[in-house]
N, C-alpha and C. Protein backbone atom coordinates (compact mmCIF):
# COMPACT_ATOMS: atom_id res chain seq x y z
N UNK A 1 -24.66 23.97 34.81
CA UNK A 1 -23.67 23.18 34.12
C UNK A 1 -22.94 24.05 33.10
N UNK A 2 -21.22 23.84 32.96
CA UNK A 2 -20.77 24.84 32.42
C UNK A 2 -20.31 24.06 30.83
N UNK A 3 -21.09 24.25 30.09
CA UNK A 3 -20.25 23.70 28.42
C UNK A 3 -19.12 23.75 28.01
N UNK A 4 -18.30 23.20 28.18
CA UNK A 4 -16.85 22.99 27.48
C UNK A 4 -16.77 22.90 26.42
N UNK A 5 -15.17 23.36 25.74
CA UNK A 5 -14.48 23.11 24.51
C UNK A 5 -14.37 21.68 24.10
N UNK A 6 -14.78 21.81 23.20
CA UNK A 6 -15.27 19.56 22.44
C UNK A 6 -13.31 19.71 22.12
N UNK A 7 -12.84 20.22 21.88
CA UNK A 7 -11.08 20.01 21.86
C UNK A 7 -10.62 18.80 22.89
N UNK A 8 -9.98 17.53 22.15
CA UNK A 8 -9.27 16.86 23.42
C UNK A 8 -8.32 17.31 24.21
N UNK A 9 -8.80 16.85 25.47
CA UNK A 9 -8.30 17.53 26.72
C UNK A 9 -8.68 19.09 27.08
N UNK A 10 -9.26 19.81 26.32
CA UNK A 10 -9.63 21.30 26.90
C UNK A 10 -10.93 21.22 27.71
N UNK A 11 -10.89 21.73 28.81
CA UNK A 11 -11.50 21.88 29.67
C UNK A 11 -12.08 23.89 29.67
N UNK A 12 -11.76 23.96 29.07
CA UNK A 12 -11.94 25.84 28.75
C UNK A 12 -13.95 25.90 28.63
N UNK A 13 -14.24 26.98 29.20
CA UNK A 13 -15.81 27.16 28.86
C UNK A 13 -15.66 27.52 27.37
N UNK A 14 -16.89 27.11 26.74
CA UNK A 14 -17.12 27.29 25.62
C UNK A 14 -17.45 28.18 25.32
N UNK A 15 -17.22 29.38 24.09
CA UNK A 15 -16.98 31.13 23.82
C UNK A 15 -18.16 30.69 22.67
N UNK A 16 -17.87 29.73 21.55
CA UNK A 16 -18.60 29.07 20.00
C UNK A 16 -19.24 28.19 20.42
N UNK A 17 -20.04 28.09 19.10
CA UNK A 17 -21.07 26.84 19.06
C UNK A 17 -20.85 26.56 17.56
N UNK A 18 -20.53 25.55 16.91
CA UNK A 18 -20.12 25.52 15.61
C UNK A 18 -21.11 24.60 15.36
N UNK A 19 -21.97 24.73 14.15
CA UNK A 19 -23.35 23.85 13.97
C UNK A 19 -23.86 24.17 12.71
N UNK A 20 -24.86 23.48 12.21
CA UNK A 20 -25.37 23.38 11.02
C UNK A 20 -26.59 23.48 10.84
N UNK A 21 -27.15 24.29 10.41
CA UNK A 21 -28.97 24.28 10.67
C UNK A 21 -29.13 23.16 9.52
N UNK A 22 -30.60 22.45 10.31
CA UNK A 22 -30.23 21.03 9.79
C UNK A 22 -31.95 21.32 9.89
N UNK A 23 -32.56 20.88 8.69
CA UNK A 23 -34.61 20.45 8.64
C UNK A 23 -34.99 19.27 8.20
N UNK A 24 -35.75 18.60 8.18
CA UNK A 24 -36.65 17.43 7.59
C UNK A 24 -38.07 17.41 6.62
N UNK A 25 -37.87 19.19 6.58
CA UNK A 25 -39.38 19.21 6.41
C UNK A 25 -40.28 20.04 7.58
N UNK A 26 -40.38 19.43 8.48
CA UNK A 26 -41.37 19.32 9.38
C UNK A 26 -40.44 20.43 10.32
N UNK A 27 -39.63 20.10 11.03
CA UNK A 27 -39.05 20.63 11.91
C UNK A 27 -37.42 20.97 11.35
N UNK A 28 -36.97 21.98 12.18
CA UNK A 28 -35.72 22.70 11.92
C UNK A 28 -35.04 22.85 13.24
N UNK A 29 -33.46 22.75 13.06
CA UNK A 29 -32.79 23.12 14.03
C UNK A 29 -31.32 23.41 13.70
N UNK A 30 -30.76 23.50 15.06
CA UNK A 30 -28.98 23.89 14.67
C UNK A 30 -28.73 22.49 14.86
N UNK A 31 -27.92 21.91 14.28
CA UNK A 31 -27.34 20.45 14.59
C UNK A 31 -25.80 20.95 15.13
N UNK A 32 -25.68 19.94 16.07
CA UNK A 32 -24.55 20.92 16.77
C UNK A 32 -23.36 19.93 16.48
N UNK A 33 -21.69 20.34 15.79
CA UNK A 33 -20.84 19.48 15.86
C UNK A 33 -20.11 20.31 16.77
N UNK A 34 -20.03 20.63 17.42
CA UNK A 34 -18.78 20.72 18.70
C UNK A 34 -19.23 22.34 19.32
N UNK A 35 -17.99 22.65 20.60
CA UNK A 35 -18.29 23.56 21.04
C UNK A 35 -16.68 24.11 21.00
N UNK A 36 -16.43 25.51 21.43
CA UNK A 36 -14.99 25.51 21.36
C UNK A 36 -14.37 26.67 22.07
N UNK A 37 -13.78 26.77 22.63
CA UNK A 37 -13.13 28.11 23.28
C UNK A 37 -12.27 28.70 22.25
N UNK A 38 -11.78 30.43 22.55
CA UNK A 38 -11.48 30.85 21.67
C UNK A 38 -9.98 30.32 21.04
N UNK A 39 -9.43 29.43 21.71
CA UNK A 39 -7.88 28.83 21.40
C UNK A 39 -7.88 27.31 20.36
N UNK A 40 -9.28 27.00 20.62
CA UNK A 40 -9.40 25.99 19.64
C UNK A 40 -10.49 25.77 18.46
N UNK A 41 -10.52 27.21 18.19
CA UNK A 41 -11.58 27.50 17.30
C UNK A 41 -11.19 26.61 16.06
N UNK A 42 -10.35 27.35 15.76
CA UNK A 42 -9.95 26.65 13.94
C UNK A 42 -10.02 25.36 14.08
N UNK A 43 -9.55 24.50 14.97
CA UNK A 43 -8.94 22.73 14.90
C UNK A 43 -11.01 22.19 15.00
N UNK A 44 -11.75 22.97 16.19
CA UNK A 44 -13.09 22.74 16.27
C UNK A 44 -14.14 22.74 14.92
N UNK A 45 -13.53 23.65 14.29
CA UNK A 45 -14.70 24.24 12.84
C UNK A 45 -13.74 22.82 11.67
N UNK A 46 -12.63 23.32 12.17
CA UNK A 46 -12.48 22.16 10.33
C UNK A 46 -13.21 20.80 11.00
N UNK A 47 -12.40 20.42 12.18
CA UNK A 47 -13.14 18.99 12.47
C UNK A 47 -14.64 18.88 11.99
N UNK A 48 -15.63 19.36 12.14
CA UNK A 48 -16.96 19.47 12.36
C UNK A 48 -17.18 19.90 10.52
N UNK A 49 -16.47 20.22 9.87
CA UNK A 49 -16.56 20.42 8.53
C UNK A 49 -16.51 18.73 7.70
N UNK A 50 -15.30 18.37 8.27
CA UNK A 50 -14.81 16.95 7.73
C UNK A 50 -16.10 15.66 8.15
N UNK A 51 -16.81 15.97 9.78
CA UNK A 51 -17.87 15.14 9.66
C UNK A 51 -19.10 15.54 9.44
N UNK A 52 -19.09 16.51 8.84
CA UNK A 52 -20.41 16.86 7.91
C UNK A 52 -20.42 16.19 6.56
N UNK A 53 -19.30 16.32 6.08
CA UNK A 53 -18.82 15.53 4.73
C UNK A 53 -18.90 14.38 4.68
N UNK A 54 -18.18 13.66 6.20
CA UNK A 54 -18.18 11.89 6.43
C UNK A 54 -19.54 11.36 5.92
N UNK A 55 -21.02 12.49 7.02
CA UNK A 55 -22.36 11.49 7.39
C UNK A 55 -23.63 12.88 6.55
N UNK A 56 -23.71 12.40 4.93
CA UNK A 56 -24.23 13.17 4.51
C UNK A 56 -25.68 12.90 5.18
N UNK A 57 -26.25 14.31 4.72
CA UNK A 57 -28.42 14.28 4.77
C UNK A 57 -29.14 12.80 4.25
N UNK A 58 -29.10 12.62 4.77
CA UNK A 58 -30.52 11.35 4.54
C UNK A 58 -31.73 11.51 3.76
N UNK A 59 -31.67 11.41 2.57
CA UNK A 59 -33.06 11.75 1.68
C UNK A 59 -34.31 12.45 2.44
N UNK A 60 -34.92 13.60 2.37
CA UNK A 60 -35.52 14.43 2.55
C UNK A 60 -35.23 15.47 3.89
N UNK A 61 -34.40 15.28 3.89
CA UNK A 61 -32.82 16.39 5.13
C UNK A 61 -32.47 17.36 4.17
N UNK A 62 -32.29 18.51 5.05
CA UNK A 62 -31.33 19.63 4.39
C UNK A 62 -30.53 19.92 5.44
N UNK A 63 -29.02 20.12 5.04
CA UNK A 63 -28.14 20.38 6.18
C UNK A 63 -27.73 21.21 5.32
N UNK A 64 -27.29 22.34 6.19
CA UNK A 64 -26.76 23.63 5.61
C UNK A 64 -25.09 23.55 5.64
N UNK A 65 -24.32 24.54 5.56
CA UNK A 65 -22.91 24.61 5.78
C UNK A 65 -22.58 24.91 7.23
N UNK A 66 -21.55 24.18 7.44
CA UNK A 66 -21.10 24.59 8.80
C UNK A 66 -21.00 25.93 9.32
N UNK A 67 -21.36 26.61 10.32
CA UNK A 67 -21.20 27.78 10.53
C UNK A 67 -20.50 27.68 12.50
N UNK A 68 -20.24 29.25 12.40
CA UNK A 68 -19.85 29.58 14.08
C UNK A 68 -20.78 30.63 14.75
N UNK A 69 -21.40 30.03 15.62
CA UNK A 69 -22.40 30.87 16.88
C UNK A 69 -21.34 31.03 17.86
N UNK A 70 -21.91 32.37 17.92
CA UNK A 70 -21.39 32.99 19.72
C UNK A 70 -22.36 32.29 20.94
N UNK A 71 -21.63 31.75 21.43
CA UNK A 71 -22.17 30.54 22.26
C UNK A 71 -22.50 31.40 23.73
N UNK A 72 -23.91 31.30 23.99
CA UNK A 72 -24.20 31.94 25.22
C UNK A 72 -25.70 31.24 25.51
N UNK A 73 -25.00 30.58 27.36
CA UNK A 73 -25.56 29.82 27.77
C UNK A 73 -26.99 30.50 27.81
N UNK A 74 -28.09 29.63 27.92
CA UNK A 74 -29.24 30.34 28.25
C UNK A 74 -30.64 30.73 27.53
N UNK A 75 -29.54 30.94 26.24
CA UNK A 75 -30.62 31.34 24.68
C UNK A 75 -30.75 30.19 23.96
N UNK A 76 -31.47 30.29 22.94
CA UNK A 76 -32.03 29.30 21.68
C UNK A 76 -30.89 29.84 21.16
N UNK A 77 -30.95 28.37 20.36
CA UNK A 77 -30.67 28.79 18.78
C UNK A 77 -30.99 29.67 18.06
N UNK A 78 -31.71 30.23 17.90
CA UNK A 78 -32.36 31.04 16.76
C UNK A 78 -31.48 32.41 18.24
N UNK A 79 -31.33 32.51 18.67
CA UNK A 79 -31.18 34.00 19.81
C UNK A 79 -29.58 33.91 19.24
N UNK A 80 -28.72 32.76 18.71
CA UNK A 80 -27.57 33.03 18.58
C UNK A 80 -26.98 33.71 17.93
N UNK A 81 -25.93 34.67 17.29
CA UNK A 81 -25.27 35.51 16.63
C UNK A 81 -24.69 34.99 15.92
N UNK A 82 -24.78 34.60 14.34
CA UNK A 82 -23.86 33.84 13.78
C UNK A 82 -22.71 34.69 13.38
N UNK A 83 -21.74 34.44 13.49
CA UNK A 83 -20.52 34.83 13.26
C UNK A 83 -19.70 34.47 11.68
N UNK A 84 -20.23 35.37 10.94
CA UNK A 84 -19.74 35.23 9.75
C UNK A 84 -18.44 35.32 9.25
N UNK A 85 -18.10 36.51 9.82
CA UNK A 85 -16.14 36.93 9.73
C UNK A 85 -15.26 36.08 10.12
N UNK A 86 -15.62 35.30 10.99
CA UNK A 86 -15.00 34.01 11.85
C UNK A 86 -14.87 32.86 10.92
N UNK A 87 -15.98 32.80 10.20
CA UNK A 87 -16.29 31.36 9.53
C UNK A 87 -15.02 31.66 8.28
N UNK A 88 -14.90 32.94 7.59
CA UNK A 88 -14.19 32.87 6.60
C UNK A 88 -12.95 32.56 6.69
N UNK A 89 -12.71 33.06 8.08
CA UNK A 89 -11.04 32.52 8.38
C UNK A 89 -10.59 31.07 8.30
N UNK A 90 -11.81 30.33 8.28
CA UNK A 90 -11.49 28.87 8.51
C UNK A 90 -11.94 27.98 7.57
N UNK A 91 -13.24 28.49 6.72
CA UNK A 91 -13.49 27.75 5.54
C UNK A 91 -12.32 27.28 4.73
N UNK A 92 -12.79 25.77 3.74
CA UNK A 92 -12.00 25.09 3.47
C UNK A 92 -12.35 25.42 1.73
């Protein structure tokens, strides 16, 4: 199965993984708000910024800041490359 760009109407394979490492305590993960090819990066990261803001942590949650993974099918989370230089272009 091939992951697509969360962009309406793009059908493009997905290049990013734009997500939030998100814990409870107990367990940890990337919480994922969208995916994105490289043409709809920026419109993908702010969106996914704005509903991090909408649906805050739930008392004893930590959600981190939105960030951008190099999205490659196959690996964990933790195997992903976060892409820092990327993120600055688009932070708000």
């Amino acid at each position: 199965m091939v992951v697509t760009c969360s962009h309406v109407d793009c059908r493009e394979p997905a290049a990013y993984k734009v997500a939030a490492r998100w814990s409870d305590g107990r367990a940890s993960e990337l919480k994922t708000y969208g995916f994105s090819c490289s043409d709809h990066l920026e419109s993908v990261f702010r969106e996914s910024e704005q509903r991090r803001l909408d649906y805050p942590p739930s008392p004893g949650e930590v959600l981190e800041e939105i960030a951008i993974y190099r999205y490659e099918p196959g690996k964990r989370d933790r195997q992903l490359q976060r892409l820092w230089g990327l993120e600055e272009n688009y932070r708000t």
